[in-house]
N, C-alpha and C. Protein backbone atom coordinates (compact mmCIF):
# COMPACT_ATOMS: atom_id res chain seq x y z
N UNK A 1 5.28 27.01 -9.92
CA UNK A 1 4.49 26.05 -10.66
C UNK A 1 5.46 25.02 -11.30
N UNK A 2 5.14 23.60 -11.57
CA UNK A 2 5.90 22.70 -11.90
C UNK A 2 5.15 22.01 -12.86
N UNK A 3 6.13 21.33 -14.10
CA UNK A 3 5.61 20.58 -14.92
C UNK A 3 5.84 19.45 -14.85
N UNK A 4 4.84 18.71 -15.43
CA UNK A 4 4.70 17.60 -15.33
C UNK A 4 5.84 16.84 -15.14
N UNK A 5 6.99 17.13 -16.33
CA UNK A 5 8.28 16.49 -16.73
C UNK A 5 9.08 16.55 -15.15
N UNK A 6 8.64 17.87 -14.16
CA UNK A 6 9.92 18.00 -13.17
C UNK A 6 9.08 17.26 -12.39
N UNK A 7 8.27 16.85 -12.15
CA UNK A 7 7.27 16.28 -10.51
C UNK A 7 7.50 14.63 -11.58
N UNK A 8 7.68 14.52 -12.56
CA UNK A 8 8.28 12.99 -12.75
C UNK A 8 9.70 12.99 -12.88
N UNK A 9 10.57 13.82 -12.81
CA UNK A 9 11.93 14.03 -12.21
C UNK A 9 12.61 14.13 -10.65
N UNK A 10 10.69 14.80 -10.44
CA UNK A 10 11.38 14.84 -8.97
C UNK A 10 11.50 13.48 -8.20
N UNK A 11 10.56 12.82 -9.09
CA UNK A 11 10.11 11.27 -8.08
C UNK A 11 11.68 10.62 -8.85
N UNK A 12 11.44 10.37 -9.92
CA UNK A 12 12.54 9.44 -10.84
C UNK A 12 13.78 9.80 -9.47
N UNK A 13 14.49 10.67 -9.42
CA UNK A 13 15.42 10.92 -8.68
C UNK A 13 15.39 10.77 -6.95
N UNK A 14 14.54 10.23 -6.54
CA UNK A 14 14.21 9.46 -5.55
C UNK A 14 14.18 8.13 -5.65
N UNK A 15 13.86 7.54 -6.50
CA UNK A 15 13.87 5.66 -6.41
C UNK A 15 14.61 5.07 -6.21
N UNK A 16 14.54 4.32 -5.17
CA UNK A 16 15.20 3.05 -4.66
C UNK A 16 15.12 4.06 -2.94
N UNK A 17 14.79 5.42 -2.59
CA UNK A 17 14.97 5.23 -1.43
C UNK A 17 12.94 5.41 -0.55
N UNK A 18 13.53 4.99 0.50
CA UNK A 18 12.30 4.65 1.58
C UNK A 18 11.65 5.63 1.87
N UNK A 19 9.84 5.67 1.47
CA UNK A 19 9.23 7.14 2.29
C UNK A 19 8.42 6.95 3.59
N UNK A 20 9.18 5.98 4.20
CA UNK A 20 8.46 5.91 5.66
C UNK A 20 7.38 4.82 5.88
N UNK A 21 6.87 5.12 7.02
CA UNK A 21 5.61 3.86 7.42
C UNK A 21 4.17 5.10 7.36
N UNK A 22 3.12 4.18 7.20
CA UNK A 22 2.06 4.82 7.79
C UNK A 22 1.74 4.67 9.22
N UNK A 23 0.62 5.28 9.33
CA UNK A 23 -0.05 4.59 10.98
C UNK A 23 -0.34 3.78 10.99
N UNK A 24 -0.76 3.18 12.26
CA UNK A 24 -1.13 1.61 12.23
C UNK A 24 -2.95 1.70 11.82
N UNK A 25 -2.68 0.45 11.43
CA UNK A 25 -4.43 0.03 11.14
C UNK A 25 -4.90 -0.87 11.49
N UNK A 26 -5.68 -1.33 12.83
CA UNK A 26 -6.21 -2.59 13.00
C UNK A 26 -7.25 -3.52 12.55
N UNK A 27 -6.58 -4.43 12.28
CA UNK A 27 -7.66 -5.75 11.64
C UNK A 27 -8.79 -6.26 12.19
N UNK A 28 -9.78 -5.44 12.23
CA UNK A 28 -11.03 -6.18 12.83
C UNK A 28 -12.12 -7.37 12.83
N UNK A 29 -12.57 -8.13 13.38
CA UNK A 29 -13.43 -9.29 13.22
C UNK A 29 -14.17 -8.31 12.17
N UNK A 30 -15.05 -7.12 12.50
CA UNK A 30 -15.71 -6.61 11.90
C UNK A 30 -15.52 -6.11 10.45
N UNK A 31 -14.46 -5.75 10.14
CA UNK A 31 -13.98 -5.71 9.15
C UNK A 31 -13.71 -6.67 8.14
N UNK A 32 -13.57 -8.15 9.00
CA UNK A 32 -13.32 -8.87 8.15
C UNK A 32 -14.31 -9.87 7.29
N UNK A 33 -15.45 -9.56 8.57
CA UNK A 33 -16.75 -9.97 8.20
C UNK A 33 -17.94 -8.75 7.14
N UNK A 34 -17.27 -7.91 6.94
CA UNK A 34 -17.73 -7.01 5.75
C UNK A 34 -17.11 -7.36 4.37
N UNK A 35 -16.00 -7.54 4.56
CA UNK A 35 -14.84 -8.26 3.30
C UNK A 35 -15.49 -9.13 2.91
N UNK A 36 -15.79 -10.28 3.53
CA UNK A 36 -16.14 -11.77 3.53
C UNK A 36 -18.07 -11.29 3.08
N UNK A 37 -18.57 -10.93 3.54
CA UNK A 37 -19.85 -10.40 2.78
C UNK A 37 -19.99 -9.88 1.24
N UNK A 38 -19.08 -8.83 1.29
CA UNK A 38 -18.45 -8.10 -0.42
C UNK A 38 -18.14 -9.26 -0.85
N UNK A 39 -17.05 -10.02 -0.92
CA UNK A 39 -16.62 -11.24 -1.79
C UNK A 39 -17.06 -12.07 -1.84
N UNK A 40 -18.04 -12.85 -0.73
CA UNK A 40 -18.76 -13.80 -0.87
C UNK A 40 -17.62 -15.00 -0.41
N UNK A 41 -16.81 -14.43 -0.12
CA UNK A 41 -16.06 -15.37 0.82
C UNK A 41 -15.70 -15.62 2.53
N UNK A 42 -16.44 -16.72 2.80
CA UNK A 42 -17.04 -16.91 4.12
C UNK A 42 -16.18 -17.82 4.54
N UNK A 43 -15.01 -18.49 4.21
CA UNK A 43 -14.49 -19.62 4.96
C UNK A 43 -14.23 -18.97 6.28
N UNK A 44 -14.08 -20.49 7.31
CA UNK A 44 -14.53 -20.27 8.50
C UNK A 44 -13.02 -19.60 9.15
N UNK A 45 -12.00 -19.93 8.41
CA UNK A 45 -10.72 -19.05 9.10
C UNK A 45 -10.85 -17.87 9.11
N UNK A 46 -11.54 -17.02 8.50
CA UNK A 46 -11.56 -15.48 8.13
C UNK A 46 -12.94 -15.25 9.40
N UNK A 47 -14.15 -16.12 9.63
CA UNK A 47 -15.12 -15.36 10.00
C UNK A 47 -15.74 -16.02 11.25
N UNK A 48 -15.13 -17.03 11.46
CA UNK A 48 -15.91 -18.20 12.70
C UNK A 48 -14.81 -18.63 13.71
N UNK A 49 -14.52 -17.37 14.36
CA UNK A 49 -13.50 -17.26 15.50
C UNK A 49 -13.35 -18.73 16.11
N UNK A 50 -14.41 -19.25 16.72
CA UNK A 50 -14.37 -20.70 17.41
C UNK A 50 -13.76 -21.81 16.37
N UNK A 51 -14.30 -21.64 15.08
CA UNK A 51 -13.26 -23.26 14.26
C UNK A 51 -11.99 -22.10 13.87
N UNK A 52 -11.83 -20.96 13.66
CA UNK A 52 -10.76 -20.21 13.39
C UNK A 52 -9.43 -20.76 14.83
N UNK A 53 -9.72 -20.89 15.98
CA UNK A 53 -8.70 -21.37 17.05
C UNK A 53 -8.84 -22.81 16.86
N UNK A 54 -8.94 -23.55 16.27
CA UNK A 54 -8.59 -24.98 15.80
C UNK A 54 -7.51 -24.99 14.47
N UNK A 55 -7.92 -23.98 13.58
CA UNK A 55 -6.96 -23.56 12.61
C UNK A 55 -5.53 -23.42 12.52
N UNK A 56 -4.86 -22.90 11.53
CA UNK A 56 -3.22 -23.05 11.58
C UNK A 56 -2.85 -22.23 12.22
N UNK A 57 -3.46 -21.12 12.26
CA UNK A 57 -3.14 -19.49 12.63
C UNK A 57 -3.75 -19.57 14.55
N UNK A 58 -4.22 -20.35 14.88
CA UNK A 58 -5.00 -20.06 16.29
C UNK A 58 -6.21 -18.96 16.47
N UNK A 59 -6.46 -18.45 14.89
CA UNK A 59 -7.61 -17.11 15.40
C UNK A 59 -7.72 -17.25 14.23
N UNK A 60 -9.16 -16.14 14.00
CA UNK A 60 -9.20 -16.23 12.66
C UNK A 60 -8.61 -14.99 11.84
N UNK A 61 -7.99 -14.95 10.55
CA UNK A 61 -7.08 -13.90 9.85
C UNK A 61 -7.66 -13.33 8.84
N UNK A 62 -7.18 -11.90 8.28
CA UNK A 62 -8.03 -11.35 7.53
C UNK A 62 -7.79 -11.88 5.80
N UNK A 63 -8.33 -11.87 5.05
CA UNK A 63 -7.92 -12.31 3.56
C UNK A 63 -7.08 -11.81 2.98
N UNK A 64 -6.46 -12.44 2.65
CA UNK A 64 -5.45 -11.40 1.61
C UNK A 64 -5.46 -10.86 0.88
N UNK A 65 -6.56 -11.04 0.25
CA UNK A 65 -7.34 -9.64 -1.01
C UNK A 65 -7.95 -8.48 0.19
N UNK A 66 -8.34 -9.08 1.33
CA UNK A 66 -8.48 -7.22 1.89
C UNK A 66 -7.13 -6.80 2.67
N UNK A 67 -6.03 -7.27 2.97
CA UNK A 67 -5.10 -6.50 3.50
C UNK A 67 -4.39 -6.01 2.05
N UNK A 68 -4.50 -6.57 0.83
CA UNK A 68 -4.37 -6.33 -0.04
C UNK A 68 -4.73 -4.81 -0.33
N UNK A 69 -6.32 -4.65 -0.46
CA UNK A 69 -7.17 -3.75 -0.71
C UNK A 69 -6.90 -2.61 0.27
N UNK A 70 -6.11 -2.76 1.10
CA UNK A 70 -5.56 -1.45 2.26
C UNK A 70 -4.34 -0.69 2.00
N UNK A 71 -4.00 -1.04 0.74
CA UNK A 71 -2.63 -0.88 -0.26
C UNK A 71 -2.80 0.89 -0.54
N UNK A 72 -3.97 1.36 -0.97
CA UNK A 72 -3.59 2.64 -1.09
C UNK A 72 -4.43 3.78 0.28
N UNK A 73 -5.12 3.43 1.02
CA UNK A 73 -5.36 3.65 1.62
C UNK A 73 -4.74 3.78 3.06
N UNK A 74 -3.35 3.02 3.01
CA UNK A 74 -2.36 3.05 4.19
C UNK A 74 -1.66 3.99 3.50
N UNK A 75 -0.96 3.77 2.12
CA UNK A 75 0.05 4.74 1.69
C UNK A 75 -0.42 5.98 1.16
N UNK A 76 -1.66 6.62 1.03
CA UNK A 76 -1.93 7.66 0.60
C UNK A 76 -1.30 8.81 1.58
N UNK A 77 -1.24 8.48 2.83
CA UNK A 77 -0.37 9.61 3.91
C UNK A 77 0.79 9.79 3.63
N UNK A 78 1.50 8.67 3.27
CA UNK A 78 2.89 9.09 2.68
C UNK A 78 3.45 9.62 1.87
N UNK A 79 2.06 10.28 0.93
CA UNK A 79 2.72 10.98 -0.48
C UNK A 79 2.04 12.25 -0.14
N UNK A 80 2.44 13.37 -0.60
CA UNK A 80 2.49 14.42 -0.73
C UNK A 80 1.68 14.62 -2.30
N UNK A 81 0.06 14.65 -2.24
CA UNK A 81 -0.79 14.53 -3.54
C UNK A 81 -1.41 15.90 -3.54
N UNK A 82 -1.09 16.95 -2.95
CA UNK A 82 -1.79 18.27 -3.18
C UNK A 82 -1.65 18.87 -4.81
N UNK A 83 -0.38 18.15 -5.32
CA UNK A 83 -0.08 18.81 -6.96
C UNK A 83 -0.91 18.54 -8.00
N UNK A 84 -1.50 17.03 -7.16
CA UNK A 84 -2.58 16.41 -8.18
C UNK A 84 -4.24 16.20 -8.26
N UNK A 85 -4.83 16.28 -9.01
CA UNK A 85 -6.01 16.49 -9.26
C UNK A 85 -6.95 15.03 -9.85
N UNK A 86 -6.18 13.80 -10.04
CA UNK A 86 -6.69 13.09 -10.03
C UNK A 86 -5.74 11.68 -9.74
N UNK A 87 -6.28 11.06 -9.02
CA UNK A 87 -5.22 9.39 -9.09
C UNK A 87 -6.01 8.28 -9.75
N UNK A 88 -5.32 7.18 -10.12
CA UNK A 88 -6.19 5.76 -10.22
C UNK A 88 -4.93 4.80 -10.20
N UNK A 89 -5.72 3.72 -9.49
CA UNK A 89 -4.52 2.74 -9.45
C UNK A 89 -5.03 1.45 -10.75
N UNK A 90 -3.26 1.59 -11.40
CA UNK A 90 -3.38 1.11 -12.63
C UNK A 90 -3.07 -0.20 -12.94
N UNK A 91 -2.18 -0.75 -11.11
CA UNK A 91 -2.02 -2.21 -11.47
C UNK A 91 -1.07 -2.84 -10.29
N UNK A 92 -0.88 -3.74 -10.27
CA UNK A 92 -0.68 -4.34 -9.28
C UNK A 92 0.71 -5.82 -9.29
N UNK A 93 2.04 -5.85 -9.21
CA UNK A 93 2.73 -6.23 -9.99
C UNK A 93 3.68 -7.25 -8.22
N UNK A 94 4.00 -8.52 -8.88
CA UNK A 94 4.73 -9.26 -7.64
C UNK A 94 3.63 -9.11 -6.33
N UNK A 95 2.67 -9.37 -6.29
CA UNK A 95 2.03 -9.74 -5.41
C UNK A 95 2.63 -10.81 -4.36
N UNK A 96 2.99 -10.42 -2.92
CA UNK A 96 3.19 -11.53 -2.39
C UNK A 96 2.53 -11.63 -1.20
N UNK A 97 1.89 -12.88 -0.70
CA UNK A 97 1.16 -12.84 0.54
C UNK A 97 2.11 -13.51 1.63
N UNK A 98 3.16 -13.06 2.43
CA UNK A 98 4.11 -13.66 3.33
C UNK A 98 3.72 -13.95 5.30
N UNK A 99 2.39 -13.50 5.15
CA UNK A 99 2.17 -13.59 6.57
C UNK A 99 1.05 -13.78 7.19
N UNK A 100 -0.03 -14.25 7.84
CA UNK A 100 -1.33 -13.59 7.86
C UNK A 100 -1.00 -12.44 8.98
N UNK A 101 -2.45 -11.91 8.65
CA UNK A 101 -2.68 -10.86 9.55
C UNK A 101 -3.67 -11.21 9.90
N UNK A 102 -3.47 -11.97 11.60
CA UNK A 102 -4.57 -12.30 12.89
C UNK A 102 -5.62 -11.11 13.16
N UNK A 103 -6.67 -11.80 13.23
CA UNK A 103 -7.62 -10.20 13.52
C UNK A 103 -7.00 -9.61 14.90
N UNK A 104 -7.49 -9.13 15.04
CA UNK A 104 -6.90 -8.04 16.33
C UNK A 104 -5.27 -7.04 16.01
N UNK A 105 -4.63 -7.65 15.15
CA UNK A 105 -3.28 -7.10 14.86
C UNK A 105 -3.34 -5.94 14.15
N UNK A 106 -2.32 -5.35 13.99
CA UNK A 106 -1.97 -3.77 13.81
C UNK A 106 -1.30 -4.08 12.05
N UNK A 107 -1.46 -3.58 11.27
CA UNK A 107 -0.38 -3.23 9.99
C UNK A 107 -0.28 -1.83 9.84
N UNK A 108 0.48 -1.73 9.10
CA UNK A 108 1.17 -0.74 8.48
C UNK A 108 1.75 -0.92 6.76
N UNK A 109 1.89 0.06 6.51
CA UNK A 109 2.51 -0.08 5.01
C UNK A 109 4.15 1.14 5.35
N UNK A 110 5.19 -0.14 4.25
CA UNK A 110 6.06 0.58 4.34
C UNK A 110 6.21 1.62 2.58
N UNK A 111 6.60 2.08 2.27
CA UNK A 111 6.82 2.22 0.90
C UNK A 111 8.22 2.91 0.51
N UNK A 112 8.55 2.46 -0.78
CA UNK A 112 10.00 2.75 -1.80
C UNK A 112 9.17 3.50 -3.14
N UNK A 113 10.00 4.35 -3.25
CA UNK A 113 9.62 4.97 -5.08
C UNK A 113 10.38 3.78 -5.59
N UNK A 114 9.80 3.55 -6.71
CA UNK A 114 10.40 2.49 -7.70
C UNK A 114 10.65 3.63 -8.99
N UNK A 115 10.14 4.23 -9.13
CA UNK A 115 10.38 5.09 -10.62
C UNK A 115 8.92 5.99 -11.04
N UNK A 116 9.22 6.68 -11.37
CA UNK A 116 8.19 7.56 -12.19
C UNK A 116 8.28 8.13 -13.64
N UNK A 117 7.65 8.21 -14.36
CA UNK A 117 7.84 8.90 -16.31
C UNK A 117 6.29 9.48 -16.46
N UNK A 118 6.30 10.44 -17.46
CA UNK A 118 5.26 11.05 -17.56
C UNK A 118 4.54 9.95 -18.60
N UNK A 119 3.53 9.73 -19.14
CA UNK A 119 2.48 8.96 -19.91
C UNK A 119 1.54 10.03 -20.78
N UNK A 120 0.56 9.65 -21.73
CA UNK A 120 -0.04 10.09 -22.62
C UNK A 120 -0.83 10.71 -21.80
N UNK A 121 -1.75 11.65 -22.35
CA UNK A 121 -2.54 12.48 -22.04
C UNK A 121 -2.45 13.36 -20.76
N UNK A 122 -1.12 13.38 -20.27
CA UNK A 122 -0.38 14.72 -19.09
C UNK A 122 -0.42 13.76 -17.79
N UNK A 123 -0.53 12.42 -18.03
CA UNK A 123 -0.33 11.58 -16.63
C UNK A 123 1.27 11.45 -16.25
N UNK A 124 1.23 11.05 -15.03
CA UNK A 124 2.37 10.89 -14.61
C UNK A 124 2.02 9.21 -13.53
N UNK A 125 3.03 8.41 -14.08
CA UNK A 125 3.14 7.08 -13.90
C UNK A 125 4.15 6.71 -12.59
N UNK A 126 3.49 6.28 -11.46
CA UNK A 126 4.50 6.71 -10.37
C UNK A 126 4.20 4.65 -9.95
N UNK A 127 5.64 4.43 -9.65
CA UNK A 127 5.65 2.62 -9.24
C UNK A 127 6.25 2.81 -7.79
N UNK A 128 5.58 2.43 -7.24
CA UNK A 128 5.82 1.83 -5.41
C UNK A 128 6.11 0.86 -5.45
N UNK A 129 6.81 0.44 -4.33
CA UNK A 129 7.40 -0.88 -3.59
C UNK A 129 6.58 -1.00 -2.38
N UNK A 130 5.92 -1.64 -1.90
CA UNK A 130 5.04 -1.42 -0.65
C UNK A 130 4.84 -2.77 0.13
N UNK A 131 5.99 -2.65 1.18
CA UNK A 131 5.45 -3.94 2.24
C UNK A 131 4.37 -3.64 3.57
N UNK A 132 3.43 -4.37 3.77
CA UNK A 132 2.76 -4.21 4.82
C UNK A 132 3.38 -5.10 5.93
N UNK A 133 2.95 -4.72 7.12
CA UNK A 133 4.01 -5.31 8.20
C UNK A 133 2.73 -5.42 9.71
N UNK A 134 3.38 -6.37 10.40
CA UNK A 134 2.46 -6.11 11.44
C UNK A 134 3.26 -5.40 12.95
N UNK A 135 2.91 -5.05 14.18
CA UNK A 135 3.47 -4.79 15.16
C UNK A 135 5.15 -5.93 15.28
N UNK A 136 4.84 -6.76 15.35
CA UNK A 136 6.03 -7.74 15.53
C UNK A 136 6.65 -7.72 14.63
N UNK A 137 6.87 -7.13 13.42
CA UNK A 137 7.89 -7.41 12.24
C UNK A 137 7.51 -7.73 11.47
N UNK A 138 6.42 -8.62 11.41
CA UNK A 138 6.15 -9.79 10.50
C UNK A 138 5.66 -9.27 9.27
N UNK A 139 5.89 -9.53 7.86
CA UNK A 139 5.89 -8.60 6.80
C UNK A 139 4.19 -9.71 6.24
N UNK A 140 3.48 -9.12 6.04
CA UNK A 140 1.82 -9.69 5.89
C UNK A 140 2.02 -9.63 4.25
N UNK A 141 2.25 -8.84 3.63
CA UNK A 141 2.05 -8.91 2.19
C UNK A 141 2.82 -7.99 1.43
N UNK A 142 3.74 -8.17 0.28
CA UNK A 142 4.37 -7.24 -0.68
C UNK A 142 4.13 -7.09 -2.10
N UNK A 143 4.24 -5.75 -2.58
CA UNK A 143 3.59 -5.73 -4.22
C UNK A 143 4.33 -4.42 -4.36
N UNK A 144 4.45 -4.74 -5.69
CA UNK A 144 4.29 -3.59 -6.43
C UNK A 144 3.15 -2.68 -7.26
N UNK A 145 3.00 -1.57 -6.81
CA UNK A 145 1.71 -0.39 -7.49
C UNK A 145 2.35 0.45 -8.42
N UNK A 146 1.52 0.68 -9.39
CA UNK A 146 1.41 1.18 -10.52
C UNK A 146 0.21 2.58 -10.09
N UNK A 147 0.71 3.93 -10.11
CA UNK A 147 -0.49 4.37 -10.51
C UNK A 147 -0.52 5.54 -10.88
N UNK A 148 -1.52 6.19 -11.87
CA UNK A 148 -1.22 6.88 -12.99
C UNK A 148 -1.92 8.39 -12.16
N UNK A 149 -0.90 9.56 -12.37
CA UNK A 149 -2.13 10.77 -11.55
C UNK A 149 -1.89 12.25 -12.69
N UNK A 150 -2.30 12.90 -12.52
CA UNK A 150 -2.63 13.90 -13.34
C UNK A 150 -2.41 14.83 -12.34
N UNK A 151 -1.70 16.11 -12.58
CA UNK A 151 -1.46 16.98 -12.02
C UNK A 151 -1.75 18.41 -12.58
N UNK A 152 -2.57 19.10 -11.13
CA UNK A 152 -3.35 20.47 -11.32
C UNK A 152 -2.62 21.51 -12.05
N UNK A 153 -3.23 22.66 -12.55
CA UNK A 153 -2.60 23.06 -13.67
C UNK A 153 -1.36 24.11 -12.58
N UNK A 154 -1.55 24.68 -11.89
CA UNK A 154 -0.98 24.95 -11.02
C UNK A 154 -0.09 24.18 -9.53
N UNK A 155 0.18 23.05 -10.33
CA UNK A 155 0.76 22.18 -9.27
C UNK A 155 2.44 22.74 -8.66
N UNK A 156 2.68 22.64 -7.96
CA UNK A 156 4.06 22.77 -7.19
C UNK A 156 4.94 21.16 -6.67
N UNK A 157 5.74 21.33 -6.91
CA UNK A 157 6.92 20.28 -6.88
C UNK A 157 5.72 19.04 -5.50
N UNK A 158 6.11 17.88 -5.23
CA UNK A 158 5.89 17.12 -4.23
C UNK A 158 6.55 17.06 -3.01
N UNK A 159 6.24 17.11 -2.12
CA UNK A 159 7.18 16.28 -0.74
C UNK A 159 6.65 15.23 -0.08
N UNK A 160 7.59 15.00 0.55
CA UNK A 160 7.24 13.54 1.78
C UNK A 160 7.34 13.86 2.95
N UNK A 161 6.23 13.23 4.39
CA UNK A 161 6.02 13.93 5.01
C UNK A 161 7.91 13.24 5.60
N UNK A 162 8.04 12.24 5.73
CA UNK A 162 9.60 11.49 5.74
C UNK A 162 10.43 10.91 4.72
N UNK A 163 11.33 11.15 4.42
CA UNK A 163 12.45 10.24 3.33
C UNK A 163 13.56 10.09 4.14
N UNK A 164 13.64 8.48 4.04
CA UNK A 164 14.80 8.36 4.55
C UNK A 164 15.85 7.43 3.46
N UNK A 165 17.19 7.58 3.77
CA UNK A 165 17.92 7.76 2.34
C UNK A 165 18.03 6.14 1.47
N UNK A 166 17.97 5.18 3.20
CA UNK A 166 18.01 3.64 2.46
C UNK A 166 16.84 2.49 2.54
N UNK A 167 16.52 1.97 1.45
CA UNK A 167 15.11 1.58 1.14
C UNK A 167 14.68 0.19 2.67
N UNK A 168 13.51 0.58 2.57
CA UNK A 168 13.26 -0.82 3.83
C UNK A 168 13.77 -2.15 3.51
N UNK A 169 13.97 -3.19 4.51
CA UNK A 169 14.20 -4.41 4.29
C UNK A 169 12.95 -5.29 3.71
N UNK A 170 13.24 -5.86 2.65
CA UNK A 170 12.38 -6.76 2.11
C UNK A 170 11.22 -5.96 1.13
N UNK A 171 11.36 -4.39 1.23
CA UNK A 171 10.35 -3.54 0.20
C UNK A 171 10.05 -3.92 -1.08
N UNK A 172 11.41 -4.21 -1.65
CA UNK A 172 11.29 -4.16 -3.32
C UNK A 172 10.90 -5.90 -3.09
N UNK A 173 10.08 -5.97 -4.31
CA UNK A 173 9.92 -7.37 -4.50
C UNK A 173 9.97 -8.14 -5.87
């Protein structure tokens, strides 16, 4: 069993290095036209394929608040959360949008521990570095996450399903 203090020791003593990629996730017309419904944002680059290939991009691309919004949902595979019993994401820090992501294309999320400390009421405060990337390299968006989790009373130390020792190119932002 592990306390709180060592599963925010264990991370602290990891930061600055790389915990891998996720799987890929493809950007769908369909998807992007559910986004664009939720937000109420319909411009025609995101949803009207035909004026979208007159556009800058040649197709139409997904928004950057939803490749955004794929932020914990790509990196949740990469952490090792069996210790914990609850997450929430607490914030969102250096936002950068560096690429679009063409519908049809593949991303991924890369991620870095940035640091972890325990917080009030038995949370534990864990900061990511997280670039998303597409098949070709091309880095679509970078931020930093904030997010606060609580761990089961019976929790055991964390792992990663990969760590590798030096952080990705362009991660930290």
């Amino acid at each position: 069993m592990a306390t709180l203090q060592e599963i925010a020791d264990w991370y602290q003593e990891r930061a600055g290095r790389h915990c891998g990629h996720s799987d890929w996730f493809e950007i769908t017309q369909q998807d992007v036209n559910a986004f664009a419904d939720l937000t109420r944002d319909r411009q025609e680059i995101h949803v009207d394929p035909v004026r979208a290939a007159d556009g800058p991009y040649g197709a139409p691309v997904a928004h950057g608040f939803m490749v955004l919004s794929l932020i914990t949902f790509l990196t949740d595979s990469l952490l090792d959360l069996e210790w914990s019993e609850v997450g929430l994401n607490q914030r969102l820090d250096r936002v950068r949008f560096r690429a679009p992501a063409v519908v049809g294309c593949r991303v991924r999320a890369g991620v870095t521990v940035v640091g972890a400390r325990t917080r009030p009421r038995d949370y534990l405060e864990l900061v990511l570095s997280i670039a998303i990337e597409t098949e070709d390299g091309a880095v679509v968006c970078t931020a930093e996450q904030t997010r606060l989790y609580r761990a089961m009373p019976d929790a055991a130390l964390p792992r990663f399903p990969v760590l590798e020792e030096e952080p990705a190119p362009d991660a930290h932002v």
